[in-house]
N, C-alpha and C. Protein backbone atom coordinates (compact mmCIF):
# COMPACT_ATOMS: atom_id res chain seq x y z
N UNK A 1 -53.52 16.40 -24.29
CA UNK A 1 -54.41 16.48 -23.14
C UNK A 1 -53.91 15.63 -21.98
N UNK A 2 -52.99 14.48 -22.16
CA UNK A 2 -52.63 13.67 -21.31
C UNK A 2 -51.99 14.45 -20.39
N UNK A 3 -50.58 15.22 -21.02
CA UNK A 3 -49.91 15.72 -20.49
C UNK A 3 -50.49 17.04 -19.61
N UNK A 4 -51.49 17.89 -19.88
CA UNK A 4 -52.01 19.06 -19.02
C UNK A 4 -52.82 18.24 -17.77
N UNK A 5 -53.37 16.95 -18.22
CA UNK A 5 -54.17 16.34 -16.74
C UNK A 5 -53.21 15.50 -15.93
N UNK A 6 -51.78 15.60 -16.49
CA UNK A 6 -50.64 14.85 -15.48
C UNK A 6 -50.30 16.32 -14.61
N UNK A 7 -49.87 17.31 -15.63
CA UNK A 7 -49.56 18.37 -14.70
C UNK A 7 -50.81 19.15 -13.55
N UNK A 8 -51.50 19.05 -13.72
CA UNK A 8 -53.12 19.57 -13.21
C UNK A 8 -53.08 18.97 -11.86
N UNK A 9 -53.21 17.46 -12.27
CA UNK A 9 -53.01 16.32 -11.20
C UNK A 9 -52.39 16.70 -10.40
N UNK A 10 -50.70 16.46 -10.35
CA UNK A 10 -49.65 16.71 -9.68
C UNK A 10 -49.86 18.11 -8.93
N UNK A 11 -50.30 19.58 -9.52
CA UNK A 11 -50.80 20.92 -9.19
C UNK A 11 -51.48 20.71 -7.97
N UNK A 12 -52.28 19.78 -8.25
CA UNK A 12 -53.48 19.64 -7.15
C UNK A 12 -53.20 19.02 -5.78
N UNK A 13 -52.30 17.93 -6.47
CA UNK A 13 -51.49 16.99 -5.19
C UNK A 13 -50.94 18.07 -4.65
N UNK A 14 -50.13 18.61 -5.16
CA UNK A 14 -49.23 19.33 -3.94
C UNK A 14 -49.79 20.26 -2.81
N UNK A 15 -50.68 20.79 -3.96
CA UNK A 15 -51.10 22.14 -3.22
C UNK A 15 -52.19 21.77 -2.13
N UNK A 16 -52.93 20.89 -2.37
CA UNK A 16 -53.81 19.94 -1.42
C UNK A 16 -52.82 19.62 0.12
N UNK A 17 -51.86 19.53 -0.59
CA UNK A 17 -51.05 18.89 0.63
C UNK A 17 -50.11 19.92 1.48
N UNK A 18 -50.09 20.94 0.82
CA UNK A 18 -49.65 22.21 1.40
C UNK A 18 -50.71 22.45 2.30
N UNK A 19 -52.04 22.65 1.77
CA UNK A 19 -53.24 23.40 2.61
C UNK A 19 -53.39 22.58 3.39
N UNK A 20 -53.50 21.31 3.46
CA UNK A 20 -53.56 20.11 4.92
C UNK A 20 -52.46 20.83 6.21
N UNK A 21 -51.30 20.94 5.70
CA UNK A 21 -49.96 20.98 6.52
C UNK A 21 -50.01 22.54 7.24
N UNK A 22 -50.93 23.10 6.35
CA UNK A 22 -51.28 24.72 7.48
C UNK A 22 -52.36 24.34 7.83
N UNK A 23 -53.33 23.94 7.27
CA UNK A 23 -54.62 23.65 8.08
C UNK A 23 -53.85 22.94 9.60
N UNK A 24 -53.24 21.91 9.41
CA UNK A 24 -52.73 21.19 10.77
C UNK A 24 -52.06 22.45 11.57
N UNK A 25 -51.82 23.35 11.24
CA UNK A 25 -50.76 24.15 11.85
C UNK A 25 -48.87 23.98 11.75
N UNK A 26 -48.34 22.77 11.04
CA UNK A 26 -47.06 22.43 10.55
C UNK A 26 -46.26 23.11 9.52
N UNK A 27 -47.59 24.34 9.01
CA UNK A 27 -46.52 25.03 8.10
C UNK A 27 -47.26 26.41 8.72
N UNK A 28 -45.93 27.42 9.09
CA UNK A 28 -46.73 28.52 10.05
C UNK A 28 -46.35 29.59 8.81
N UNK A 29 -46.64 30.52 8.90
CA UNK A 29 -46.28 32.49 8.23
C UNK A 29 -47.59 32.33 7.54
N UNK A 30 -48.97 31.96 7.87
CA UNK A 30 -50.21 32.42 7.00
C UNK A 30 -51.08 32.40 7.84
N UNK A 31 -52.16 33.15 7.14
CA UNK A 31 -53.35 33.16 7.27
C UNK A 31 -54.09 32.04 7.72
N UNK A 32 -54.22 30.82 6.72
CA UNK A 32 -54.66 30.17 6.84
C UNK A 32 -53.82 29.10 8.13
N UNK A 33 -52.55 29.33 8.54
CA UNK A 33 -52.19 28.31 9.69
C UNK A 33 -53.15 28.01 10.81
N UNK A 34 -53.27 26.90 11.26
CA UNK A 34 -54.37 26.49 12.39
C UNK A 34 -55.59 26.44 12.02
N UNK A 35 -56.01 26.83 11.42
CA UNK A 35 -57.63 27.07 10.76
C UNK A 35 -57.87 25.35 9.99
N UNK A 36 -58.69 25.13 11.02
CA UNK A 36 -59.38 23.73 10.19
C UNK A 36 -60.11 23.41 8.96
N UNK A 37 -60.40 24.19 8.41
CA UNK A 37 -61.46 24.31 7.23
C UNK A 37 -59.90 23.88 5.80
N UNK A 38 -58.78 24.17 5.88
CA UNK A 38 -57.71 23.99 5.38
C UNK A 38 -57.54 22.84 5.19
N UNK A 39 -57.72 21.85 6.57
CA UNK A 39 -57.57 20.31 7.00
C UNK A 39 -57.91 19.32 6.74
N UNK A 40 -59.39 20.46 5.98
CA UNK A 40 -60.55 19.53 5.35
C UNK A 40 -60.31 20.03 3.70
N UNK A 41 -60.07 20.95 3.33
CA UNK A 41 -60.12 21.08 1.91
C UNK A 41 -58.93 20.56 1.88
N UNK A 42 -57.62 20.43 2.30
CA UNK A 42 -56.90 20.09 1.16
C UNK A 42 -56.49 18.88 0.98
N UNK A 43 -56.86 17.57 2.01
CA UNK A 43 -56.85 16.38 1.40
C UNK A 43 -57.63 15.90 0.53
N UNK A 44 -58.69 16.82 0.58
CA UNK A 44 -59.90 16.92 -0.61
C UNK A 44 -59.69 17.11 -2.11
N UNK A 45 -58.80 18.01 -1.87
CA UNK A 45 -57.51 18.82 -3.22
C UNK A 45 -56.89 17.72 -3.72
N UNK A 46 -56.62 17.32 -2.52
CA UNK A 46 -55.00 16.25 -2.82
C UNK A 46 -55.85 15.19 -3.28
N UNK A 47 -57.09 14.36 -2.70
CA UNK A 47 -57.37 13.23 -3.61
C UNK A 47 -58.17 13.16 -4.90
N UNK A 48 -58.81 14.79 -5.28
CA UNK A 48 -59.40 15.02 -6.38
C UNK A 48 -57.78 15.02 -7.51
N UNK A 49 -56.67 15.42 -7.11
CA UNK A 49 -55.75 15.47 -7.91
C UNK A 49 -54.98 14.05 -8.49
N UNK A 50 -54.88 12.79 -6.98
CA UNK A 50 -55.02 11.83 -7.19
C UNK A 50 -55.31 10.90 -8.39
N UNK A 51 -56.68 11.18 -8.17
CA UNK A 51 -57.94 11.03 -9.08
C UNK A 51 -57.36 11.41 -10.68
N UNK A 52 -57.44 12.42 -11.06
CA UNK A 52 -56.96 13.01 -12.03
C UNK A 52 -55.77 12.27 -12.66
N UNK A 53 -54.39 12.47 -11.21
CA UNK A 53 -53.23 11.55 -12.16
C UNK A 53 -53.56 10.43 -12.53
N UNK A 54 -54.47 9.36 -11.76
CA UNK A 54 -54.52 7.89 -12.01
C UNK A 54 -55.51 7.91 -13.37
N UNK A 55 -56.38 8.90 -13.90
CA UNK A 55 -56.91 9.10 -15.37
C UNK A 55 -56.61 9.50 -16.41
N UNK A 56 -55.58 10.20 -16.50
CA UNK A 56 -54.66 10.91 -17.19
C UNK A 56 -53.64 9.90 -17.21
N UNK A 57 -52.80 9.28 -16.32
CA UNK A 57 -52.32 8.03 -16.50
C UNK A 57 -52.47 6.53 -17.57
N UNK A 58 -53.73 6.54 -17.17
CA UNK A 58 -54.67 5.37 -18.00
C UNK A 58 -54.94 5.64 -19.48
N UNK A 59 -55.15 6.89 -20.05
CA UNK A 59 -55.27 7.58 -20.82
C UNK A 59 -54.53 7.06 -22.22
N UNK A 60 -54.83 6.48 -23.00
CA UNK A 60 -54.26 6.38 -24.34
C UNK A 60 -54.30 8.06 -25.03
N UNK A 61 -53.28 7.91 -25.64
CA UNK A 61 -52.94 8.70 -26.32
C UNK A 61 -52.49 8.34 -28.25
C-alpha cells in the first residue's frame, strides 16, 4: 500500500501542476489553456498529492 500512495501522490503532483501551467496559460494546444478554474484546481491537485506523498512516506511498512 505504501508503494501505490507514493505513486498516486507523485500522479497527483504532476498532473496538479500541469493543470496550474494551462490554467496560467504557459502550456498552450488545449482546451483548458487560459481558463482559470484550472489555476485553481490544480494546485489543489498538486497539494492534495503532496499530502499523500508526505503519508505514504511516514508510513511503516
Amino acid at each position: 500500500m505504501r508503494a501505490l500512495g507514493i505513486a498516486l501522490g507523485v500522479l497527483m503532483l504532476i498532473t496538479g501542476a500541469i493543470w496550474t501551467f494551462q490554467g496560467l496559460g504557459y502550456l498552450k494546444g488545449s482546451a483548458m489553456t487560459d481558463q482559470s478554474v484550472w489555476a485553481i484546481i490544480g494546485p489543489l491537485l498538486a497539494g492534495l498529492g503532496v499530502a499523500l506523498l508526505i503519508v505514504a512516506l511516514r508510513r511503516q511498512e
